[in-house]
Protein backbone atom coordinates (compact mmCIF):
# COMPACT_ATOMS: atom_id res chain seq x y z
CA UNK A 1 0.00 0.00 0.00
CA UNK A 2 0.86 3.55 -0.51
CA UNK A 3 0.14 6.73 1.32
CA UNK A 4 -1.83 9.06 -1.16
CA UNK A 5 -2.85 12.53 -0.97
CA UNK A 6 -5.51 14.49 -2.57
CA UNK A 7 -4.12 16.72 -5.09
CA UNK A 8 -7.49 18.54 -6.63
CA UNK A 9 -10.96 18.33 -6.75
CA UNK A 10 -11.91 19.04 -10.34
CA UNK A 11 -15.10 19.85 -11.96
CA UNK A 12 -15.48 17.98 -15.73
CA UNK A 13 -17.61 17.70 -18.96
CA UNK A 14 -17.85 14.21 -17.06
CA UNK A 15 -19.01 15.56 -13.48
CA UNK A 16 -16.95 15.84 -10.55
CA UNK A 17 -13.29 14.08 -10.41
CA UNK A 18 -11.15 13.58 -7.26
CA UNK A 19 -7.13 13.54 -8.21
CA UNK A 20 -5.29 11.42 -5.91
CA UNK A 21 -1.38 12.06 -5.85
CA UNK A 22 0.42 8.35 -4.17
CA UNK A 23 3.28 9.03 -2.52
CA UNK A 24 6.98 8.85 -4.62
CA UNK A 25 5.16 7.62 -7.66
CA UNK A 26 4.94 10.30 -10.76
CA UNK A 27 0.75 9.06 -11.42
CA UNK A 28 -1.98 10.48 -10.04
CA UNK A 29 -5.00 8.35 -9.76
CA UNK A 30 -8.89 9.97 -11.05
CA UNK A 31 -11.94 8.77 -9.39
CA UNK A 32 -14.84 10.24 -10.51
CA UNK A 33 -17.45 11.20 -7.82
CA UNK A 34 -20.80 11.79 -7.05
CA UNK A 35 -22.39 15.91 -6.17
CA UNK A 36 -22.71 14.75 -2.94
CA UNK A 37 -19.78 13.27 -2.00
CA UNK A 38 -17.86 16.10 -4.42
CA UNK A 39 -19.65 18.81 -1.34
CA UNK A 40 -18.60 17.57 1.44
CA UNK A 41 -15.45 16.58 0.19
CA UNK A 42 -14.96 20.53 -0.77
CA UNK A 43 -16.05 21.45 2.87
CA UNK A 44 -13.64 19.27 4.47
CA UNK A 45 -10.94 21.06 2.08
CA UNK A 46 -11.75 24.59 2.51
CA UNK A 47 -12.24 24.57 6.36
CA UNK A 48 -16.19 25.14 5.73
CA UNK A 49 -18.90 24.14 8.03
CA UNK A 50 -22.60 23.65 6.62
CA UNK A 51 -25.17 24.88 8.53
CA UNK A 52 -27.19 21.20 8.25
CA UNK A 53 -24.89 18.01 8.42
CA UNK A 54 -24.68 16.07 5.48
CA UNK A 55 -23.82 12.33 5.65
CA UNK A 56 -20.47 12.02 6.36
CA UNK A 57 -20.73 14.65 9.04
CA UNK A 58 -23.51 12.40 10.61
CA UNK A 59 -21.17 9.01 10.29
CA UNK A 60 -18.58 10.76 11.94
CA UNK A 61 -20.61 12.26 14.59
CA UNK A 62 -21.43 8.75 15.11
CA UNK A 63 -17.48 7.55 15.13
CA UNK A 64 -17.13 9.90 17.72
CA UNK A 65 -20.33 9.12 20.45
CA UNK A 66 -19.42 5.61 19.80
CA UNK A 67 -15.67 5.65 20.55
CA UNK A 68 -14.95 4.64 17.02
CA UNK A 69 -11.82 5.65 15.51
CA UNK A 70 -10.99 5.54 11.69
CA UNK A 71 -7.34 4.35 11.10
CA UNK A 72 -7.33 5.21 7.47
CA UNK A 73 -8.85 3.96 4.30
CA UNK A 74 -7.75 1.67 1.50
CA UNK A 75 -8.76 2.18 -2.29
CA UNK A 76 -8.17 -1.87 -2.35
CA UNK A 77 -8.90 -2.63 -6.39
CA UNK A 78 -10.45 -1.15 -9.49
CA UNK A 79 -12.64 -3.14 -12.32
CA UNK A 80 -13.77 -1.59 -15.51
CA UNK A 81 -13.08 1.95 -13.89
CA UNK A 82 -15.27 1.27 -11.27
CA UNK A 83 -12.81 1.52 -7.98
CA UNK A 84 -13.50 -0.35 -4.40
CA UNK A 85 -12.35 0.81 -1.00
CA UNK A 86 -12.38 -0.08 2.99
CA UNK A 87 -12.60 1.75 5.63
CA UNK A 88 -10.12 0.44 8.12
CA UNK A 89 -12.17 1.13 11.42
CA UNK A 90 -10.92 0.81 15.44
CA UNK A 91 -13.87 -0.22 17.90
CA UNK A 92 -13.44 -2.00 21.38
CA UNK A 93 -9.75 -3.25 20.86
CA UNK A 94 -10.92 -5.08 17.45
CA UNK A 95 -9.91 -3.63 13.82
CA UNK A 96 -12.46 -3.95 11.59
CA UNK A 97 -12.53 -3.38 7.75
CA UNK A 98 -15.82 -2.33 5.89
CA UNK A 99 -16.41 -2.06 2.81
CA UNK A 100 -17.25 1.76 1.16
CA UNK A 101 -17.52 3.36 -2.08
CA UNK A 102 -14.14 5.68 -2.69
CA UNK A 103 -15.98 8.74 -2.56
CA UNK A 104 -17.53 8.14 0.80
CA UNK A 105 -14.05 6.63 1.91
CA UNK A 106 -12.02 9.75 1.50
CA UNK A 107 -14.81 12.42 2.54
CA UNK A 108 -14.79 10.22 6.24
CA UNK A 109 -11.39 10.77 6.17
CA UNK A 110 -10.86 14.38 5.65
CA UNK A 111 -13.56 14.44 8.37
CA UNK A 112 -11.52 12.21 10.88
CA UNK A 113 -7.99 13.28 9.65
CA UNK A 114 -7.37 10.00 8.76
CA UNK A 115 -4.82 8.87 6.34
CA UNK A 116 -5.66 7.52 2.68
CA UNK A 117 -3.48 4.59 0.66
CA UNK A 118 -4.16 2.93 -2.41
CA UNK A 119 -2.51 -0.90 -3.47
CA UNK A 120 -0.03 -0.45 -6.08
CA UNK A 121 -2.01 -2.81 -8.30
CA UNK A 122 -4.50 0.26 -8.56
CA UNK A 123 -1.98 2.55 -9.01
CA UNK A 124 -0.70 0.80 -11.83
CA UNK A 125 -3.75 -0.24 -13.59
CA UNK A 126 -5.30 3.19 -12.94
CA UNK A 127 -2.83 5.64 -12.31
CA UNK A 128 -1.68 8.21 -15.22
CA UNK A 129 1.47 9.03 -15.59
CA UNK A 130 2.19 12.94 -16.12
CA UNK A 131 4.97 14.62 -17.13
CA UNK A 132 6.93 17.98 -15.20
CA UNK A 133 5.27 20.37 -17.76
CA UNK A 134 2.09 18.61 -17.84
CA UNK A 135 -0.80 21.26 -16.04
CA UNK A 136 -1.87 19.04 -13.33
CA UNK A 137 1.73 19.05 -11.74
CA UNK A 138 1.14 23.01 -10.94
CA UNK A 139 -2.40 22.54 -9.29
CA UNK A 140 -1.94 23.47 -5.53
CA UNK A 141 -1.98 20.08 -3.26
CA UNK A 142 -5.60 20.80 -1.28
CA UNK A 143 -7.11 23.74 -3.56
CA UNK A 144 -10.46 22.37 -4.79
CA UNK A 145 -11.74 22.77 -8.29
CA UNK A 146 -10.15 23.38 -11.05
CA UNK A 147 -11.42 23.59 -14.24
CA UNK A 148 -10.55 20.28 -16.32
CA UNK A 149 -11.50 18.31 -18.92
CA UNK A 150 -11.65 14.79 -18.96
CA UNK A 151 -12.20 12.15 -21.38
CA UNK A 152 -12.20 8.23 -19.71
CA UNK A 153 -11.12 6.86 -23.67
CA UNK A 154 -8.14 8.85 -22.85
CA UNK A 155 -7.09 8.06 -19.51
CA UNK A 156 -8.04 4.39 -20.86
CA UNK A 157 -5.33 5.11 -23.00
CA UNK A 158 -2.91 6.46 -20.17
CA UNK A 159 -2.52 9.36 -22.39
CA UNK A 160 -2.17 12.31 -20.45
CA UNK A 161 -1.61 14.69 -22.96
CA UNK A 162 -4.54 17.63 -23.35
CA UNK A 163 -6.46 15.73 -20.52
CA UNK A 164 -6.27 18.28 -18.15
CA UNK A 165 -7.29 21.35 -19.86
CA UNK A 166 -8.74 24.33 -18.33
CA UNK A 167 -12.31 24.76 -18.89
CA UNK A 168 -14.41 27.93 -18.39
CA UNK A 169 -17.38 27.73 -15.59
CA UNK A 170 -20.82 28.50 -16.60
CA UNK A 171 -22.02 31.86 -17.67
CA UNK A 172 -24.40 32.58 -14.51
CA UNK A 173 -22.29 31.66 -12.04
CA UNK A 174 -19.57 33.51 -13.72
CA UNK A 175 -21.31 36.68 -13.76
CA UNK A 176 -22.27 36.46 -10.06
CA UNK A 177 -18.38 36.00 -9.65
CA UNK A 178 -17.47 38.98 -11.55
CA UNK A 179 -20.33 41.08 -10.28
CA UNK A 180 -19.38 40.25 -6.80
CA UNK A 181 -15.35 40.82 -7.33
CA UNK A 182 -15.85 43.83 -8.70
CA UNK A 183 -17.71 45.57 -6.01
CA UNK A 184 -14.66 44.80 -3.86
CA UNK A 185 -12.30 46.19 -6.48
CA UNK A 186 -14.58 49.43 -7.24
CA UNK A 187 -14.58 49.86 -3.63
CA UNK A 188 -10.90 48.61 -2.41
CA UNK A 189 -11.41 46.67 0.02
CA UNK A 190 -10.16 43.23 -1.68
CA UNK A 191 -9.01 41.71 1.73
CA UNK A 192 -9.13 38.31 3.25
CA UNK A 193 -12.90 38.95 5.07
CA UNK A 194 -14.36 39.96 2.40
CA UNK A 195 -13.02 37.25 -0.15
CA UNK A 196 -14.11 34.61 3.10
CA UNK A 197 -17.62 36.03 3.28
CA UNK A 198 -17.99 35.50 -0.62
CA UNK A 199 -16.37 32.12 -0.27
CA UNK A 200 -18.83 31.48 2.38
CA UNK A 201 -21.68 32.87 0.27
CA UNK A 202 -20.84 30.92 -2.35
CA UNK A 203 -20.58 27.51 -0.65
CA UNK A 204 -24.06 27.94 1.28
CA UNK A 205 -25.95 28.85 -2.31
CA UNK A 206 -23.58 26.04 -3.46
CA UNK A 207 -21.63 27.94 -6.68
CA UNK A 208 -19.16 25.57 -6.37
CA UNK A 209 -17.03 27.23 -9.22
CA UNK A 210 -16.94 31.08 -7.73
CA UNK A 211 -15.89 29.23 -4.32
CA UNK A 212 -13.02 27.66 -5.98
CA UNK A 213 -12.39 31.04 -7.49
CA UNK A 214 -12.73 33.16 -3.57
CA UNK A 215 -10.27 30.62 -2.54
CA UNK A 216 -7.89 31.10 -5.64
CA UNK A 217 -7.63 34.85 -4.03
CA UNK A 218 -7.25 34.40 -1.19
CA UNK A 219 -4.27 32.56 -1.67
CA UNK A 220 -3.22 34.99 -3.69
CA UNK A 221 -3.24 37.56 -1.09
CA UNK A 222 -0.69 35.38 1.02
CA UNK A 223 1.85 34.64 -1.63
């Protein structure tokens, strides 16, 4: 098994895609993902708590009244793109292993801090191989959603060339963006509240794009 890191959270002509970076290995591993799972996987990242928990939140609310502990989770095999994980679980002394969808996998452990690997046969079956130059390489580790495209024939292919390709958001959501960062500009006060209220804003009315975008800012404010 390998230690593995999330790289990005990326939004697709395909739907949502989590990017998996395994430790000293050059492939990143794709696993596309449900809306769902996609939000609270994006909470977890950007330090964002919804007013209403959603799943995960209740599962671990449960891990926690029920002196549970999650030790980490396993992507453990993949079969006609279609990827399998456990969630390695601590309860009275005992180590248990369930079995969990990917998706549901990672967003429990984001909630409980706990550590992700993947087998190296999945990393070599599934895994693409990408190249210093290649655009995924400069996506910040943790910063969700970027704007991607994605086509499975080519990552069939292992054909990383073009894959990752950035892709403009949607024309209402972009204009709420702009409308919103302008009025900060017009008025000078771009600071870190105000971007964090819009990144708030924009993760309650769930415009998952312009929060990726708020976030984008504000780490350009710290550079």
């Amino acid at each position: 098994m390998v230690e593995a890191k999330i790289l990005n959270l990326a939004i697709t002509d395909k739907g949502f895609v989590v990017i998996l970076k395994p430790e000293k290995s050059d492939k990143v591993v794709p696993i596309s993902i449900a809306y769902l799972e996609a939000q609270s996987i994006m909470s977890s990242l950007i330090g964002y708590k919804i007013e209403r928990p959603l799943t995960h939140d209740i599962i671990y609310s449960i891990f926690q009244n029920c002196s549970i502990r999650l030790i980490n989770v396993i992507i453990d095999n993949v079969h006609t793109d279609t990827f399998f994980a456990k969630l390695v679980i601590e309860h009275n002394a005992k180590n248990i292993f369930i079995d969990s969808r990917p998706s549901d996998a990672i967003a429990l452990s984001l909630k409980s801090k706990a550590p992700i690997f993947i087998e190296e046969h999945v990393i070599e079956k599934a895994g693409i191989l990408l190249e210093e130059n290649d655009s995924l390489m400069k996506v910040k580790e943790g910063i969700p959603f970027t704007y991607q495209k994605f086509d499975r024939e080519e990552l069939k292919e292992k054909n990383a060339e073009n894959i990752f390709v950035k892709k403009e958001p949607e024309e209402i959501n972009n204009n709420i963006y702009n409308q919103q960062l302008n009025t900060i500009n017009n008025n000078n006060k771009k600071n870190k509240e105000e971007l964090q209220k819009l990144l708030d804003q924009a993760v309650k009315e769930e415009r998952y794009e312009d929060a990726a975008k708020y976030r984008d800012e504000l780490d350009n404010l710290t550079e």
